[in-house]
PDB file of N, CA and C in Angstrom:
ATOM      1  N   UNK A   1     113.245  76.413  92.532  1.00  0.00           N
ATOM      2  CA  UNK A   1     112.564  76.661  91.279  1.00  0.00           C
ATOM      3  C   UNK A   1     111.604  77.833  91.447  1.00  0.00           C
ATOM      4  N   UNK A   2     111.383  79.051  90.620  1.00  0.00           N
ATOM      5  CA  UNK A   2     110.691  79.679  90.314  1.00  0.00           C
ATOM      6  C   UNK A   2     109.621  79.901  89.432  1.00  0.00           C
ATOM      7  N   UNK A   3     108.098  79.960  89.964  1.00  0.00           N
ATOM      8  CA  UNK A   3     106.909  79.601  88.935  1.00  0.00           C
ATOM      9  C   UNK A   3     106.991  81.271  88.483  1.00  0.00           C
ATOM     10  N   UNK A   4     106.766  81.313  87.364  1.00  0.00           N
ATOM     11  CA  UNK A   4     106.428  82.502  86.584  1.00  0.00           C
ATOM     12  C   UNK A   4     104.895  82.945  86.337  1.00  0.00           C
ATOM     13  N   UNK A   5     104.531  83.472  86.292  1.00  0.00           N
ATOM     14  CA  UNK A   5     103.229  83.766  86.306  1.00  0.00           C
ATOM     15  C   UNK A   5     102.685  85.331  85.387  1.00  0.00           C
ATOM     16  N   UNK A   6     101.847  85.255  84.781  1.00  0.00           N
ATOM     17  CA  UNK A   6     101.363  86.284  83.912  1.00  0.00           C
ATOM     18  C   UNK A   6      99.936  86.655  84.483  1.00  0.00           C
ATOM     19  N   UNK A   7      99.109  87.442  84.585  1.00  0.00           N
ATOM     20  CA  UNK A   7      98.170  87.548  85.414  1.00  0.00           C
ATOM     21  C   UNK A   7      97.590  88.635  83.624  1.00  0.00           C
ATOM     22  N   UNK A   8      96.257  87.673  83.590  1.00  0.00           N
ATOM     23  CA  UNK A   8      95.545  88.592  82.697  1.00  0.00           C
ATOM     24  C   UNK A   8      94.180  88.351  82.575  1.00  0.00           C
ATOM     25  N   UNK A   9      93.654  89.546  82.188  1.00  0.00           N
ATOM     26  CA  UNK A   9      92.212  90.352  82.382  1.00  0.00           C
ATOM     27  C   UNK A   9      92.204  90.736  83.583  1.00  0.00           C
ATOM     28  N   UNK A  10      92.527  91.107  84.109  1.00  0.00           N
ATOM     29  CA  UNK A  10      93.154  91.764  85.391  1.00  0.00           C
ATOM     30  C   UNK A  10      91.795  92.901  85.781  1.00  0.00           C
ATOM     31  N   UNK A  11      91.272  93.089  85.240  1.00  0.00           N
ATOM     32  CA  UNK A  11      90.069  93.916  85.395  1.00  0.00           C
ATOM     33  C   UNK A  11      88.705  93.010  85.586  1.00  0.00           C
ATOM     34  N   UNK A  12      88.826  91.672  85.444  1.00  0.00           N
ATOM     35  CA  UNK A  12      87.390  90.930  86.445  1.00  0.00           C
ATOM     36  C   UNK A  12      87.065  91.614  87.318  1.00  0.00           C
ATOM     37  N   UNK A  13      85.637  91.309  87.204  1.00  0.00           N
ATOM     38  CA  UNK A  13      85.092  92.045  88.387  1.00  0.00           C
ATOM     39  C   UNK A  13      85.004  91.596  89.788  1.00  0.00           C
ATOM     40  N   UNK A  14      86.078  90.843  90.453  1.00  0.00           N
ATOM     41  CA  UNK A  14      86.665  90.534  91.914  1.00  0.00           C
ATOM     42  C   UNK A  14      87.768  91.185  91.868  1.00  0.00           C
ATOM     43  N   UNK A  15      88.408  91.668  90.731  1.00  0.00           N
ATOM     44  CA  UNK A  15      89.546  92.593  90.916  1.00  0.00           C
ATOM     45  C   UNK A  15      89.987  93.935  90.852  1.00  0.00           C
ATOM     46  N   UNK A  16      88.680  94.277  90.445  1.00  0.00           N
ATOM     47  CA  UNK A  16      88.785  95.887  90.434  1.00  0.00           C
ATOM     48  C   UNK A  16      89.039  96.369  91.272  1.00  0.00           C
ATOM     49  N   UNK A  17      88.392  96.213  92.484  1.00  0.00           N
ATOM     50  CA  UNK A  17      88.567  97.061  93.669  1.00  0.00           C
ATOM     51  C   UNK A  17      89.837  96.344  94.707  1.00  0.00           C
ATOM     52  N   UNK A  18      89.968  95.130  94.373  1.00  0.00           N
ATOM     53  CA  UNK A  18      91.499  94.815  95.292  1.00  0.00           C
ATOM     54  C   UNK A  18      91.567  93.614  94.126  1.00  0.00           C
ATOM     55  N   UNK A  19      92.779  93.436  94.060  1.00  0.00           N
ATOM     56  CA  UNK A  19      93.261  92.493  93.478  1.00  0.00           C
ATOM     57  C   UNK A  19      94.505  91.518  94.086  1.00  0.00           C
ATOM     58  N   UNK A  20      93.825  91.235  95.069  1.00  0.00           N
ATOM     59  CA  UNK A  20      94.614  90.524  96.698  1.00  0.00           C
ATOM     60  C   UNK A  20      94.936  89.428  96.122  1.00  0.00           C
ATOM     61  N   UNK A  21      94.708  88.625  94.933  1.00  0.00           N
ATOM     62  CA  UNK A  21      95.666  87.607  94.477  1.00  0.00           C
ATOM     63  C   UNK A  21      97.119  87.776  94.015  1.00  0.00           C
ATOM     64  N   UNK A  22      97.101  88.714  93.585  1.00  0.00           N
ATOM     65  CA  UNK A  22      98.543  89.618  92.785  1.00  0.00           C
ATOM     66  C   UNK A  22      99.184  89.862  93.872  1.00  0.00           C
ATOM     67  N   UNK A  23      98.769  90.306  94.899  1.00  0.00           N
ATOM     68  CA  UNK A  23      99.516  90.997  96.396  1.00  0.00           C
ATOM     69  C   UNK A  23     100.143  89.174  96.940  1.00  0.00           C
ATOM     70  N   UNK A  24      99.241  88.247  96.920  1.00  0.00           N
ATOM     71  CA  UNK A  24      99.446  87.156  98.116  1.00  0.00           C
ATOM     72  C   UNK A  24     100.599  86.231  96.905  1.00  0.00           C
ATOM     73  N   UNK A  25     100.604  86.338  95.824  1.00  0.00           N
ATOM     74  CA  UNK A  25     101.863  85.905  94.852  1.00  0.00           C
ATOM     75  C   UNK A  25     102.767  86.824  94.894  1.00  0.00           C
ATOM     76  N   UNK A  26     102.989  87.987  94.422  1.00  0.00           N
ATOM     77  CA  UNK A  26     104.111  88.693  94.877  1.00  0.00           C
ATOM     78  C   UNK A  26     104.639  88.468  96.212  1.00  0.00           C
ATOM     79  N   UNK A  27     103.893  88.389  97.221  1.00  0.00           N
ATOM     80  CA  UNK A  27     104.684  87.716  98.541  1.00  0.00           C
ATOM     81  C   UNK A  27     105.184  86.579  98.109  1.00  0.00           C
ATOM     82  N   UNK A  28     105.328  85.688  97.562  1.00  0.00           N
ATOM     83  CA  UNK A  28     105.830  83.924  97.744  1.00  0.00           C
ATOM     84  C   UNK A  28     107.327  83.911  97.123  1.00  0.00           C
ATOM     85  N   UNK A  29     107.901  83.394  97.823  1.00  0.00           N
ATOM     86  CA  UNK A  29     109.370  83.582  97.300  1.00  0.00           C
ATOM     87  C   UNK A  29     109.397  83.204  96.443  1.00  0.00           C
ATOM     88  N   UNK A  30     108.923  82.051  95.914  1.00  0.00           N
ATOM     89  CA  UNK A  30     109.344  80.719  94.702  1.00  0.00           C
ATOM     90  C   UNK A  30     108.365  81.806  93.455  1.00  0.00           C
ATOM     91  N   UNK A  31     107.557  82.579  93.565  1.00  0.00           N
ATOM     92  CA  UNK A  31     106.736  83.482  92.584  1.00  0.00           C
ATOM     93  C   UNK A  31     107.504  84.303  92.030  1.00  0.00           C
ATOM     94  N   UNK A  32     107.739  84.872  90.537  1.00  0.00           N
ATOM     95  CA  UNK A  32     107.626  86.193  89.945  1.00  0.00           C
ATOM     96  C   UNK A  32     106.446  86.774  88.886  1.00  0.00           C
ATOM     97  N   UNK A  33     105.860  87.251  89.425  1.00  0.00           N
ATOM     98  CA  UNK A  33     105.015  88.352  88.244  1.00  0.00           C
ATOM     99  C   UNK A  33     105.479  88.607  87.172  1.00  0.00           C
ATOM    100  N   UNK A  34     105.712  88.250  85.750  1.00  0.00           N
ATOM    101  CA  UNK A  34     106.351  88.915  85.424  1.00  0.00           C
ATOM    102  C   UNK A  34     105.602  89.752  84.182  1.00  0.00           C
ATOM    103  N   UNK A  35     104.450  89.847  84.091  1.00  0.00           N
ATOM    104  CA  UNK A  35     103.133  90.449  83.045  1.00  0.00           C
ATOM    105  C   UNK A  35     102.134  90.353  83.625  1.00  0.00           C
ATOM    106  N   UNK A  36     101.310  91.431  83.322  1.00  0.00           N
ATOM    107  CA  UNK A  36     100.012  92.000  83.786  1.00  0.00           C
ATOM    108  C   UNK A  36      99.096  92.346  82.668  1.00  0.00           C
ATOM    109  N   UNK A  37      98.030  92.187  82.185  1.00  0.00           N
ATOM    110  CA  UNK A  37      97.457  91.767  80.573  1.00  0.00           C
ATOM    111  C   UNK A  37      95.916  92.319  81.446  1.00  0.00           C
ATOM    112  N   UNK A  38      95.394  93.565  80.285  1.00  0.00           N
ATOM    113  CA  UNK A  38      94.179  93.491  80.558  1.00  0.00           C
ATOM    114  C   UNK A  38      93.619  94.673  78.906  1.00  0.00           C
ATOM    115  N   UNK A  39      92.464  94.452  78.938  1.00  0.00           N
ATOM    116  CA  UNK A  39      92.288  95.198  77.477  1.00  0.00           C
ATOM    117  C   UNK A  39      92.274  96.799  77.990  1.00  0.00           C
ATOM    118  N   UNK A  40      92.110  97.030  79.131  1.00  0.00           N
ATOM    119  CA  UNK A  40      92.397  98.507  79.751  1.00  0.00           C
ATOM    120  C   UNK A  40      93.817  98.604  79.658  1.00  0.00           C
ATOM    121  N   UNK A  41      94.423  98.939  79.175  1.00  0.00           N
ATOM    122  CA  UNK A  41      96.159  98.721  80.062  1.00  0.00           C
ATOM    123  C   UNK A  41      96.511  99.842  80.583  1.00  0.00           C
ATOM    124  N   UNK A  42      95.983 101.170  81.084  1.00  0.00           N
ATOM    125  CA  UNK A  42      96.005 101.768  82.395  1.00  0.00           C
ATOM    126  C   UNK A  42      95.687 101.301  83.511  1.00  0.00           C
ATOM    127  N   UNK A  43      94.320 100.209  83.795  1.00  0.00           N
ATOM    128  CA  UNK A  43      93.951  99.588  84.951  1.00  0.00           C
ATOM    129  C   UNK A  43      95.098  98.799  84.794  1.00  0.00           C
ATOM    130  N   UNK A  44      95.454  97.617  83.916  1.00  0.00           N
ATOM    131  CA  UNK A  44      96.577  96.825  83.625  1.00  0.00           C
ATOM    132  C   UNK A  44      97.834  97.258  84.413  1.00  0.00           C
ATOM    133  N   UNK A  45      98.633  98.897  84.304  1.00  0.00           N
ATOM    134  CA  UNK A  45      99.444  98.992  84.406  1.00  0.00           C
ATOM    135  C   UNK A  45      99.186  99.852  85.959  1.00  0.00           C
ATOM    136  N   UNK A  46      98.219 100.297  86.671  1.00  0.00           N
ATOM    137  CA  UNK A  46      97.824 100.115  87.945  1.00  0.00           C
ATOM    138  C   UNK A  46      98.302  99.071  88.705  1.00  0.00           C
ATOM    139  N   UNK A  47      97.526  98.357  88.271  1.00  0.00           N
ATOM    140  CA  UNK A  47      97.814  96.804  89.098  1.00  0.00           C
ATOM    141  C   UNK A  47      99.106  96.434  89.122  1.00  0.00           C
ATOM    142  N   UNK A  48      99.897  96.430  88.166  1.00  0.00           N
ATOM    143  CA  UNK A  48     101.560  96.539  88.194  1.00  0.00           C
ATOM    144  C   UNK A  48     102.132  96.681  88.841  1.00  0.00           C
ATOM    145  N   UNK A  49     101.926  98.384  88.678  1.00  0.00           N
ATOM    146  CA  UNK A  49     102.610  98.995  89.921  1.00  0.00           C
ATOM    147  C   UNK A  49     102.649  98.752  91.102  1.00  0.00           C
ATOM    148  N   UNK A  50     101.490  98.554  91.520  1.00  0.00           N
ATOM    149  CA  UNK A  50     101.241  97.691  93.129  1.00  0.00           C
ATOM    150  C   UNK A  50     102.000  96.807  93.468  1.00  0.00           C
ATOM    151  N   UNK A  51     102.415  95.988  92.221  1.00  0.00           N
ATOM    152  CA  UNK A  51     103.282  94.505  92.691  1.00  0.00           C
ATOM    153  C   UNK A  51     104.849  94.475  92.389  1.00  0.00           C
ATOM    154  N   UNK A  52     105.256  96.395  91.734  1.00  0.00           N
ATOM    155  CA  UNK A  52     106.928  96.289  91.688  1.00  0.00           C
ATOM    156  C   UNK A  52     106.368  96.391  89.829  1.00  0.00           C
ATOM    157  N   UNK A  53     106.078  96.494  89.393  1.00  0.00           N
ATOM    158  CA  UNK A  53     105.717  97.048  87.977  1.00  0.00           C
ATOM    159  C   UNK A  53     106.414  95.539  86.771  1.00  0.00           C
ATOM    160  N   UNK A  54     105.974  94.507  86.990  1.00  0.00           N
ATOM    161  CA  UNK A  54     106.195  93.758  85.379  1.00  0.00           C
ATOM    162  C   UNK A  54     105.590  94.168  84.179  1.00  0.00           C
ATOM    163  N   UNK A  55     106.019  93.464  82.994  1.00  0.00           N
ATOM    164  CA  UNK A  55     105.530  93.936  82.005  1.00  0.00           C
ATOM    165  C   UNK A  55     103.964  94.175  81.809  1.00  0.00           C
ATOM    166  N   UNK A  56     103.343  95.226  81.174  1.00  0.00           N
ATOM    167  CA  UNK A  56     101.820  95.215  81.036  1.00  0.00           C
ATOM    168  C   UNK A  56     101.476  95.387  79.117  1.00  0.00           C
ATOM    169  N   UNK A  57     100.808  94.268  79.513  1.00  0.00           N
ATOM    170  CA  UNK A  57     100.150  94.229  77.991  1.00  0.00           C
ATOM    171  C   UNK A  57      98.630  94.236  78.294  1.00  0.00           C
TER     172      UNK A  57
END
């Protein structure tokens, strides 16, 4: 089984400068990313990219 996961406000301020939760789920096999949600959606679509690029809203 695969958990799906959407990751949003992505710009908290523990995540600006690393956002090492997004990195340690993209590692997990049973994980997909599949949206990245932040009211920036350049930082939004930053963070993306880092993890193989899912959708960014």
């Amino acid at each position: 089984m695969t958990i799906r996961i959407a990751a949003t406000e992505v710009s908290h301020w523990h995540a600006l400068e690393d956002a090492a939760y997004l990195r340690h789920l993209h590692k997990m096999d049973d994980v997909e990313i599949v949206g990245i949600q932040d009211h920036d959606r350049e930082l939004a679509a930053q963070k993306g990219a880092a993890i193989g690029s899912p959708d960014v809203f």
